[in-house]
C-alpha atoms as a PDB file:
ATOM      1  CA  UNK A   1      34.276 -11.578   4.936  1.00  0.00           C
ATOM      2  CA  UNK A   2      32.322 -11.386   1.420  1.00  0.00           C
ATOM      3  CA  UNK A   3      33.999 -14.230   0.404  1.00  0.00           C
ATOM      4  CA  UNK A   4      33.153 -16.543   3.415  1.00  0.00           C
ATOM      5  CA  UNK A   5      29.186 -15.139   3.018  1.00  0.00           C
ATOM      6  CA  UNK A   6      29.408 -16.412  -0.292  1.00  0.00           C
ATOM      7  CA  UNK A   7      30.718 -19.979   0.447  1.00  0.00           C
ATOM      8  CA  UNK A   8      28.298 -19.777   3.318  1.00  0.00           C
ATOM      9  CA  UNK A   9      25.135 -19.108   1.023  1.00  0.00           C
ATOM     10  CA  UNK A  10      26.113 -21.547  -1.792  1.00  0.00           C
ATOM     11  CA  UNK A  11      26.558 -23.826   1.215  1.00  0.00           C
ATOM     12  CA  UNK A  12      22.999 -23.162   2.879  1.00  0.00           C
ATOM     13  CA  UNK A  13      21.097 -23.448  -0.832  1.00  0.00           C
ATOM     14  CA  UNK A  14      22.631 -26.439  -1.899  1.00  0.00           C
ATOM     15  CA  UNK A  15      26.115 -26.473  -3.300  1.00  0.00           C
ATOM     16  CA  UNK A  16      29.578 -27.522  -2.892  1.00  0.00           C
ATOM     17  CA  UNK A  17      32.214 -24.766  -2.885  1.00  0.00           C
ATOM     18  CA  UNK A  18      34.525 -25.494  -6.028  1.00  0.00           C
ATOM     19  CA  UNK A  19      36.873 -23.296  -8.043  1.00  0.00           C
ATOM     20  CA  UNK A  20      34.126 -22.087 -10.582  1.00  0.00           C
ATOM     21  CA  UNK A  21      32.498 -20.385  -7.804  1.00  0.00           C
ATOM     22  CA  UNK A  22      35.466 -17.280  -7.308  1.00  0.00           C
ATOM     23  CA  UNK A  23      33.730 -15.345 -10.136  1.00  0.00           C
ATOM     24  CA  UNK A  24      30.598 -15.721  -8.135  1.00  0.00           C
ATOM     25  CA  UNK A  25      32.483 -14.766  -5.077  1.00  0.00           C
ATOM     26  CA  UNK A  26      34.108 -11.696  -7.046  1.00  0.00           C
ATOM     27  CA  UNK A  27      30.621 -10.288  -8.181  1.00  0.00           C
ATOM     28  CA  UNK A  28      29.451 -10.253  -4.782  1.00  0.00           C
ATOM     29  CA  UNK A  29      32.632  -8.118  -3.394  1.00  0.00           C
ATOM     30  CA  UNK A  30      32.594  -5.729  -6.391  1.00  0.00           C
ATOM     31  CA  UNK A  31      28.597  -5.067  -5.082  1.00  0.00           C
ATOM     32  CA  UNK A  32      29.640  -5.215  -1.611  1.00  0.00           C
ATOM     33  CA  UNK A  33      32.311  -3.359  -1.663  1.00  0.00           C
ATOM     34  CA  UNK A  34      31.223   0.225   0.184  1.00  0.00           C
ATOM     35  CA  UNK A  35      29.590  -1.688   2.808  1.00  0.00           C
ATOM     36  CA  UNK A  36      30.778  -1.841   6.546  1.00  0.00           C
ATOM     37  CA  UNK A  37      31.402  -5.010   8.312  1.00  0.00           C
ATOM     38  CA  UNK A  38      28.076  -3.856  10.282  1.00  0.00           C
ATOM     39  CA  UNK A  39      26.442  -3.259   7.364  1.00  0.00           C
ATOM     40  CA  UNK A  40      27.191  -6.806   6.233  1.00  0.00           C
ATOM     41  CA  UNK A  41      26.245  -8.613   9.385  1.00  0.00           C
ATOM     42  CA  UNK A  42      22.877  -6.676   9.489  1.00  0.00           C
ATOM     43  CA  UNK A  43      22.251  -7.144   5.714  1.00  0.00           C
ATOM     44  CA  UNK A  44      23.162 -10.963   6.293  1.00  0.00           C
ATOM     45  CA  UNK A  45      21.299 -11.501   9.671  1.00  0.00           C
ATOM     46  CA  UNK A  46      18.362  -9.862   7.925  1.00  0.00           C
ATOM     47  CA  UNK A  47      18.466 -12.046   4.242  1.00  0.00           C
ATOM     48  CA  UNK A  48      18.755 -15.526   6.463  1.00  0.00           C
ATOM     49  CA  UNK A  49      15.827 -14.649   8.593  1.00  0.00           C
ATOM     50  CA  UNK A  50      13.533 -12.951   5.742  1.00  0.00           C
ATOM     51  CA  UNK A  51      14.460 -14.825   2.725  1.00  0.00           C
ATOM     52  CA  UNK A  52      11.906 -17.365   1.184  1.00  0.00           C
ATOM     53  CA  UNK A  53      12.898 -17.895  -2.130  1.00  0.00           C
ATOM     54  CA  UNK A  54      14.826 -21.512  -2.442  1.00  0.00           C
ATOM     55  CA  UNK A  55      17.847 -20.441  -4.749  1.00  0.00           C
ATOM     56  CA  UNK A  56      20.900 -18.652  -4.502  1.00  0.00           C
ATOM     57  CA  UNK A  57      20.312 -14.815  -3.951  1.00  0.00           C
ATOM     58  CA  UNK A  58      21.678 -11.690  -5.660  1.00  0.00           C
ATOM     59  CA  UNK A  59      23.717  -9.172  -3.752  1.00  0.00           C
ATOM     60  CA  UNK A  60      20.439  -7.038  -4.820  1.00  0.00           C
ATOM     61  CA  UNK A  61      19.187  -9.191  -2.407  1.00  0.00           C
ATOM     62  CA  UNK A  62      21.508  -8.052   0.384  1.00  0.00           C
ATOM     63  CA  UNK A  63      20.659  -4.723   0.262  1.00  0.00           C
ATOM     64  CA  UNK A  64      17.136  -5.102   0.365  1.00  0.00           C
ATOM     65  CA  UNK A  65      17.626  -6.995   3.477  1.00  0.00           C
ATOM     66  CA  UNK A  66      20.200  -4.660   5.065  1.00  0.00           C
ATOM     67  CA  UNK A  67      17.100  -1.671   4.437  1.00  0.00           C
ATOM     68  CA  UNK A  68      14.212  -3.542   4.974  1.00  0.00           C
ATOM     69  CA  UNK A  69      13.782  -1.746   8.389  1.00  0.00           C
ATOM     70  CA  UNK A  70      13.829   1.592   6.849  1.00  0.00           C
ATOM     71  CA  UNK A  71      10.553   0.648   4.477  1.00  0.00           C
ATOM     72  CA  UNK A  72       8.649  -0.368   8.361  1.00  0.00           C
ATOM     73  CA  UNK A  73      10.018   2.938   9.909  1.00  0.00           C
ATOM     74  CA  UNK A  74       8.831   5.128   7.304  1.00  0.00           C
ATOM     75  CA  UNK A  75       5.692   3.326   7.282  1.00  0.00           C
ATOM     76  CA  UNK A  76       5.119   3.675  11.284  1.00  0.00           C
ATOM     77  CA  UNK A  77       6.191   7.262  10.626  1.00  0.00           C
ATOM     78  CA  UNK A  78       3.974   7.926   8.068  1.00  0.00           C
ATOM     79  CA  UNK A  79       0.613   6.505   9.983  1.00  0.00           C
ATOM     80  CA  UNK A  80       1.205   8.485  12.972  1.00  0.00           C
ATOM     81  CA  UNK A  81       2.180  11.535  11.068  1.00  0.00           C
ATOM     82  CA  UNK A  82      -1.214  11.192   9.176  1.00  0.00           C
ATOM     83  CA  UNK A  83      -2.862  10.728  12.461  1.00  0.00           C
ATOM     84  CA  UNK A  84      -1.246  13.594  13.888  1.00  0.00           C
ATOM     85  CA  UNK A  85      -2.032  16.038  11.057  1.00  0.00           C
ATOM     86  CA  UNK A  86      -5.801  15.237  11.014  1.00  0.00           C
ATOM     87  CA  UNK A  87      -6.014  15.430  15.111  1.00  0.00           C
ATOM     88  CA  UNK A  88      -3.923  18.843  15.819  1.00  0.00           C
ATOM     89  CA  UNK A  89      -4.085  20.517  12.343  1.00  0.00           C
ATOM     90  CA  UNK A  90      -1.658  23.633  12.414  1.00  0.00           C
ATOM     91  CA  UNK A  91       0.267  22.619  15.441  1.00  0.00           C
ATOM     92  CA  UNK A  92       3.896  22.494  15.985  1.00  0.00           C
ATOM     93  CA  UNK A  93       5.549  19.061  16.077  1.00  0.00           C
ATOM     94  CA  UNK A  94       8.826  18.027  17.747  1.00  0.00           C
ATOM     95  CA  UNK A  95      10.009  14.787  16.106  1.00  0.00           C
ATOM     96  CA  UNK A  96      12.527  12.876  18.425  1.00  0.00           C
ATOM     97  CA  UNK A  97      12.734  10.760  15.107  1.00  0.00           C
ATOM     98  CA  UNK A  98      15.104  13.991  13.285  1.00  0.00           C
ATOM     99  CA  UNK A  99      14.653  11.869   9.955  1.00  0.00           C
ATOM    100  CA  UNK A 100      10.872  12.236  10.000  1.00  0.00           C
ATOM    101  CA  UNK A 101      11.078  15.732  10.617  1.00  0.00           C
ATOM    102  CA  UNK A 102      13.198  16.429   7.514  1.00  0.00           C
ATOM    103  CA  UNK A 103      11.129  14.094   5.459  1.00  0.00           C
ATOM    104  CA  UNK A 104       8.272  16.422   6.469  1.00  0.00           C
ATOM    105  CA  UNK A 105       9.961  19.388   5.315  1.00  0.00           C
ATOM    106  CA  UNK A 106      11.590  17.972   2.342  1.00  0.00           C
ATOM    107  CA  UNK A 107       7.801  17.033   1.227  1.00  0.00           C
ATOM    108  CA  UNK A 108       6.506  20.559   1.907  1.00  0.00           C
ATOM    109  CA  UNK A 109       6.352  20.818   5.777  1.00  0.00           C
ATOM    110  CA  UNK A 110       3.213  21.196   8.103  1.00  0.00           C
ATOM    111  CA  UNK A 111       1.761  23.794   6.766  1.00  0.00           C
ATOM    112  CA  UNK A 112       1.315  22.233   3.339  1.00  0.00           C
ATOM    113  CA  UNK A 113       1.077  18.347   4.340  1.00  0.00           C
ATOM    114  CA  UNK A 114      -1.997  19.747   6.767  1.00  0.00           C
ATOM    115  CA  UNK A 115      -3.622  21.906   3.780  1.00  0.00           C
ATOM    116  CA  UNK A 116      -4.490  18.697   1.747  1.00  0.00           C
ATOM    117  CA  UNK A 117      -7.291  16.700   1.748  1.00  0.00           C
ATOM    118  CA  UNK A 118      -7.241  13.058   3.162  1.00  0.00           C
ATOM    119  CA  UNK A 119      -7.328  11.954  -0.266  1.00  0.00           C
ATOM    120  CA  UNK A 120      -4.421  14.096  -1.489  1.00  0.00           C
ATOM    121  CA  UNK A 121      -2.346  13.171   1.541  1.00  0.00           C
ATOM    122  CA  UNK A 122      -2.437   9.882   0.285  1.00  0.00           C
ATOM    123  CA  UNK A 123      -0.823  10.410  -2.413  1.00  0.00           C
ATOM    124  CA  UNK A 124       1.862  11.902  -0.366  1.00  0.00           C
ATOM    125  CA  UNK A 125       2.319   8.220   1.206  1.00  0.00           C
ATOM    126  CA  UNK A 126       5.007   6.939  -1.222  1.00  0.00           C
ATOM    127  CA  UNK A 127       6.912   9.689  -2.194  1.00  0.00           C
ATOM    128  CA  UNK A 128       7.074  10.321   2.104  1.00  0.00           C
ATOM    129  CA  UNK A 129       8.366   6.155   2.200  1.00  0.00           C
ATOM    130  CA  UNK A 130      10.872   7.264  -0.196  1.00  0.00           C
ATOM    131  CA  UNK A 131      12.166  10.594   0.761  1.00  0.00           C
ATOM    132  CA  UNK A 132      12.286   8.680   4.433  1.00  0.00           C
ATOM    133  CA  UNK A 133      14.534   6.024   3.583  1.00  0.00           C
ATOM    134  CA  UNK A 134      16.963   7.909   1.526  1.00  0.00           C
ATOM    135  CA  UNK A 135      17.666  10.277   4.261  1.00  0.00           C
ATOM    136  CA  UNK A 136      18.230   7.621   6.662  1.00  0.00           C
ATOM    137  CA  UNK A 137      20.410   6.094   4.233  1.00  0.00           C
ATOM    138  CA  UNK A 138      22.160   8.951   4.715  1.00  0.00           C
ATOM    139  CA  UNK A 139      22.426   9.100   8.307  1.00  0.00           C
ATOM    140  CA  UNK A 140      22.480  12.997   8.811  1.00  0.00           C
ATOM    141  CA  UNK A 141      21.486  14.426  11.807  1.00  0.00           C
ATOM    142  CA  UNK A 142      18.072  16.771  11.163  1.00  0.00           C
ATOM    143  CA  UNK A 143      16.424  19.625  13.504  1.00  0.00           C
ATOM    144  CA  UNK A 144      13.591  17.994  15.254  1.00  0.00           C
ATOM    145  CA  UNK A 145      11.145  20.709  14.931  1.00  0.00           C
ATOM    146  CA  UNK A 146       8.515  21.469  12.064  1.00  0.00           C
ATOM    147  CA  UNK A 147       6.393  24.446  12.352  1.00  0.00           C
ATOM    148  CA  UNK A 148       3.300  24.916  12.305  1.00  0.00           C
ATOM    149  CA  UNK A 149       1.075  27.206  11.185  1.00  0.00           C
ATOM    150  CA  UNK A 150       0.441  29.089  14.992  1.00  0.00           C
ATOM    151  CA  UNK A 151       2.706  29.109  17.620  1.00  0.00           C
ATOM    152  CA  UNK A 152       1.682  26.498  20.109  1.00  0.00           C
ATOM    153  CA  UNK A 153       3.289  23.987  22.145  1.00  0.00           C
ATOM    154  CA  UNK A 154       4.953  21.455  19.854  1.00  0.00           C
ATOM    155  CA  UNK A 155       3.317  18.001  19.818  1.00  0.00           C
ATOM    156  CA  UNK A 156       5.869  15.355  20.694  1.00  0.00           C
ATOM    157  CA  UNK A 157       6.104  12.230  18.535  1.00  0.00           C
ATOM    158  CA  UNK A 158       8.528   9.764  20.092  1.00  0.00           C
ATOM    159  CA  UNK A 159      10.513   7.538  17.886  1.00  0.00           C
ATOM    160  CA  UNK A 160       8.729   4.599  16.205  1.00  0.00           C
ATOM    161  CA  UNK A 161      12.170   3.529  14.557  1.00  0.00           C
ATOM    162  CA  UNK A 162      13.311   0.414  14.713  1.00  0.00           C
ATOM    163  CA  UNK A 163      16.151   0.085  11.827  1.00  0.00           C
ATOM    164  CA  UNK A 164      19.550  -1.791  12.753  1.00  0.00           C
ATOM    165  CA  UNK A 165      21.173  -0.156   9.770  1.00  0.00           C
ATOM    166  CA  UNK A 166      23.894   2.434   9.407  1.00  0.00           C
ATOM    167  CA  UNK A 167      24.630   4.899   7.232  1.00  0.00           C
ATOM    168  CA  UNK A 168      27.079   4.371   4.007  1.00  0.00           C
ATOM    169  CA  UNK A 169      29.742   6.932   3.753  1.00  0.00           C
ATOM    170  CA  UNK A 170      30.045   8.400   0.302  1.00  0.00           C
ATOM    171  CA  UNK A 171      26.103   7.628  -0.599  1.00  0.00           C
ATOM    172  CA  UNK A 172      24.362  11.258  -1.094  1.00  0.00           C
END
């Protein structure tokens, strides 16, 4: 399937399948290699309809278009998470997205994320992006509660995900 993506792409930007191209098509499997079928039609579908740049791409390429979708759910996440925190400081939150929950945790949890000032929550905003996509990556299933500082009702946060992509065995 690699292979015929390959052909496809050289295809699509310009060029003529020939013989030379096999070590082209043979650095693209070695990259390619842990992905799923899935994976590859999602990373594919997504390069073809985000891609601007007029020359061949790099299987680096690929990947950033199989996870774009992560960077916008962590993103969407993040703002309503930063909404939430200002609005209902020291309240319980059920996440129905389990991912954002653990990102919240792995960054502290509640109590800490609502101790800081808008200004050092901010700073929070990339290393929250990250953490978020990496344990999506992952595709482990997380508790959906954080706690808060006093016991209330939880505040639900439905799911602002939107991401295609599926996990990659083996990636930790």
């Amino acid at each position: 399937m690699i292979g015929e993506m390959v052909i496809s792409l050289l295809e699509i930007y310009g060029r003529k399948h020939d013989h030379d191209d096999n070590f082209l098509i043979r650095i693209w499997q070695k990259a390619l290699v842990k992905l799923t079928e899935d994976e590859l039609k999602i990373g594919w579908q997504n390069l073809l309809k985000s891609r601007t740049k007029s020359g061949m791409p790099a299987p680096a390429e690929l990947f950033q278009a199989l996870y774009s979708d992560l960077n916008d759910d962590a993103l969407m996440g993040w703002n309503k998470l930063f909404q939430v925190l200002k609005s209902h400081p020291g309240r319980p939150i059920h996440f129905e997205d389990t991912v954002l929950g653990e990102t919240v945790r792995r960054l502290g949890g509640l109590n800490f994320l609502g101790s800081l000032s808008n200004t050092d929550l901010q700073f929070q905003r990339k290393t929250f992006i990250d953490t978020y996509c990496v344990l999506a990556r992952q595709g482990g299933e997380y508790s959906p509660l954080c706690e808060g500082t006093y016991e209330a009702r939880p505040i639900e946060i439905p799911s602002l995900a939107s991401r295609k992509t599926l996990a990659i065995e083996g990636v930790s």
